[in-house]
Protein backbone atom coordinates (compact mmCIF):
# COMPACT_ATOMS: atom_id res chain seq x y z
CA UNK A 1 0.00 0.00 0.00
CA UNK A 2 1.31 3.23 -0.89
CA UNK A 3 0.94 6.31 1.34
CA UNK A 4 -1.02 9.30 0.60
CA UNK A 5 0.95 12.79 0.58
CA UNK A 6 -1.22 13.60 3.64
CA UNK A 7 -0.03 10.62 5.63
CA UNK A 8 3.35 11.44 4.80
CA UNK A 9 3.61 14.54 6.45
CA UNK A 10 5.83 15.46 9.41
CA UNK A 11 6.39 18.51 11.22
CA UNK A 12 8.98 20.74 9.22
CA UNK A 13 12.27 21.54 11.64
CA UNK A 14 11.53 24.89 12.57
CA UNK A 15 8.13 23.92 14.05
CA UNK A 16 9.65 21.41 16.26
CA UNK A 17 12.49 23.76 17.23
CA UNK A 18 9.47 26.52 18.15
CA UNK A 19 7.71 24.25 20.11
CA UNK A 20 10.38 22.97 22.39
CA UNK A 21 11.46 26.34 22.71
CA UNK A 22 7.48 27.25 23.64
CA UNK A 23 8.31 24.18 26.24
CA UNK A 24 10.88 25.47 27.62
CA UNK A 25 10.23 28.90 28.42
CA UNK A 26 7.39 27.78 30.05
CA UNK A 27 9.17 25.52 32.34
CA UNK A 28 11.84 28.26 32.72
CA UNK A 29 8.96 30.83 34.03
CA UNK A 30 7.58 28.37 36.49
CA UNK A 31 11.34 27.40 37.86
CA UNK A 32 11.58 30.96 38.23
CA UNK A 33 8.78 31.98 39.69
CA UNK A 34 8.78 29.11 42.57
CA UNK A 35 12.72 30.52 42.88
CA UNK A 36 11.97 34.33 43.43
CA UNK A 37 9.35 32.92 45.78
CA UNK A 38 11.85 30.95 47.64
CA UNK A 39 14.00 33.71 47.70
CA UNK A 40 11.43 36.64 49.16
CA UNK A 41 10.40 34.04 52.02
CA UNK A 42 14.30 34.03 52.79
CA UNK A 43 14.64 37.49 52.39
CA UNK A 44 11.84 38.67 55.21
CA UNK A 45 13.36 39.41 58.70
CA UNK A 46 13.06 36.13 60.03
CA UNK A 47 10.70 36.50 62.94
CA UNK A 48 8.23 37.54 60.12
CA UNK A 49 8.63 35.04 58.19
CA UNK A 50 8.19 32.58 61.22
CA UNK A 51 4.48 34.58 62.06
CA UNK A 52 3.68 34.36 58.72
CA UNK A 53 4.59 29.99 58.46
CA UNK A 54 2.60 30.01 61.73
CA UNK A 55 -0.34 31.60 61.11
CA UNK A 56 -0.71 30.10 57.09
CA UNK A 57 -0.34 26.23 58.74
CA UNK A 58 -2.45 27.54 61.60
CA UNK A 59 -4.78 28.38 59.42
CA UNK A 60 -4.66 25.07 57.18
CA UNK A 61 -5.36 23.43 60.54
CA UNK A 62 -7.97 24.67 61.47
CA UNK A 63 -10.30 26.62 58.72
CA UNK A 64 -9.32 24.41 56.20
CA UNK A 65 -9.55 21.19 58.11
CA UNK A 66 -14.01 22.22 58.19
CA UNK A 67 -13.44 23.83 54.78
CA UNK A 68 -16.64 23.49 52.16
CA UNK A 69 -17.09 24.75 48.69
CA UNK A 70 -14.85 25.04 45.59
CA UNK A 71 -13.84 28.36 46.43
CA UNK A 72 -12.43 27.45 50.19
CA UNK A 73 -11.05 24.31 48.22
CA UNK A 74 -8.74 26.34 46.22
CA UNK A 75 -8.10 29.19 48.74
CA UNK A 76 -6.81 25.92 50.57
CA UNK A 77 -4.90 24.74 47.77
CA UNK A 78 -3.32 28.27 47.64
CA UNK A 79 -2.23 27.86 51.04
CA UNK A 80 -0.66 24.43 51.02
CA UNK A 81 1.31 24.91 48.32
CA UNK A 82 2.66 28.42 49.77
CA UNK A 83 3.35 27.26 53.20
CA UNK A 84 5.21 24.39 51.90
CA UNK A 85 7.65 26.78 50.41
CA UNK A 86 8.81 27.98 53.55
CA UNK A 87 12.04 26.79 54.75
CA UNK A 88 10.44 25.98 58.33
CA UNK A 89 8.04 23.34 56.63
CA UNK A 90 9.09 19.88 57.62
CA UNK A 91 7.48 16.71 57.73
CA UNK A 92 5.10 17.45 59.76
CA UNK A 93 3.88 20.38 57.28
CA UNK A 94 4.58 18.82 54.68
CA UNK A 95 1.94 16.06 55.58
CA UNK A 96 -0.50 18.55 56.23
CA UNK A 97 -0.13 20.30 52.84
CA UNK A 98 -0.41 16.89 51.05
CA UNK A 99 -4.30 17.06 52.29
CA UNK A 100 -4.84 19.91 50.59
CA UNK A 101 -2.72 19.65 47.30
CA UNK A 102 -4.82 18.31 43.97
CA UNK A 103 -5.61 14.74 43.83
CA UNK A 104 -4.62 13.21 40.36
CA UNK A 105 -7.75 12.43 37.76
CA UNK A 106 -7.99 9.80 35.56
């Protein structure tokens, strides 16, 4: 059987090249973005930064625990995912944030 021009096709080069370059820019921005977030929490005087880690997992422990509705869901989310940044977050937090992170779909 002999293939039709259509079936045939590929991508041309410069397609491919812009599309992994899409790819990786967009990787790149959410590297850097979870860095300069890494960084500020380092940045703040530290007994701010230690209020702050408090009162977020505080929070996650208690408002979020009774939490109902899609939008508390993703304020929750929110939360998790930015106290688990902090460099005071250890397994303890951590275990608490995986409660609240997104539950793989099918």
């Amino acid at each position: 059987m002999i293939a039709t021009p259509a079936e045939q096709r590929t991508l041309p080069p410069s397609a491919i090249v812009t599309v992994t370059l899409i790819g990786l820019l967009c990787v790149g921005s959410i590297v850097w973005h979870h860095a300069r977030v890494k960084s500020e929490l380092l940045a703040m005087p530290s007994h701010e930064r230690e209020s702050l880690y408090e009162r977020t997992l505080s929070t996650l422990r208690t408002t979020c625990v009774h939490a109902d509705g899609a939008e508390m869901h993703d304020y929750c989310q929110e939360q998790a995912l930015f106290v688990s940044r902090f460099p005071e977050c250890d397994a303890t937090c951590q275990s608490t944030c995986q409660t609240y992170r997104p539950k793989p779909t099918k």
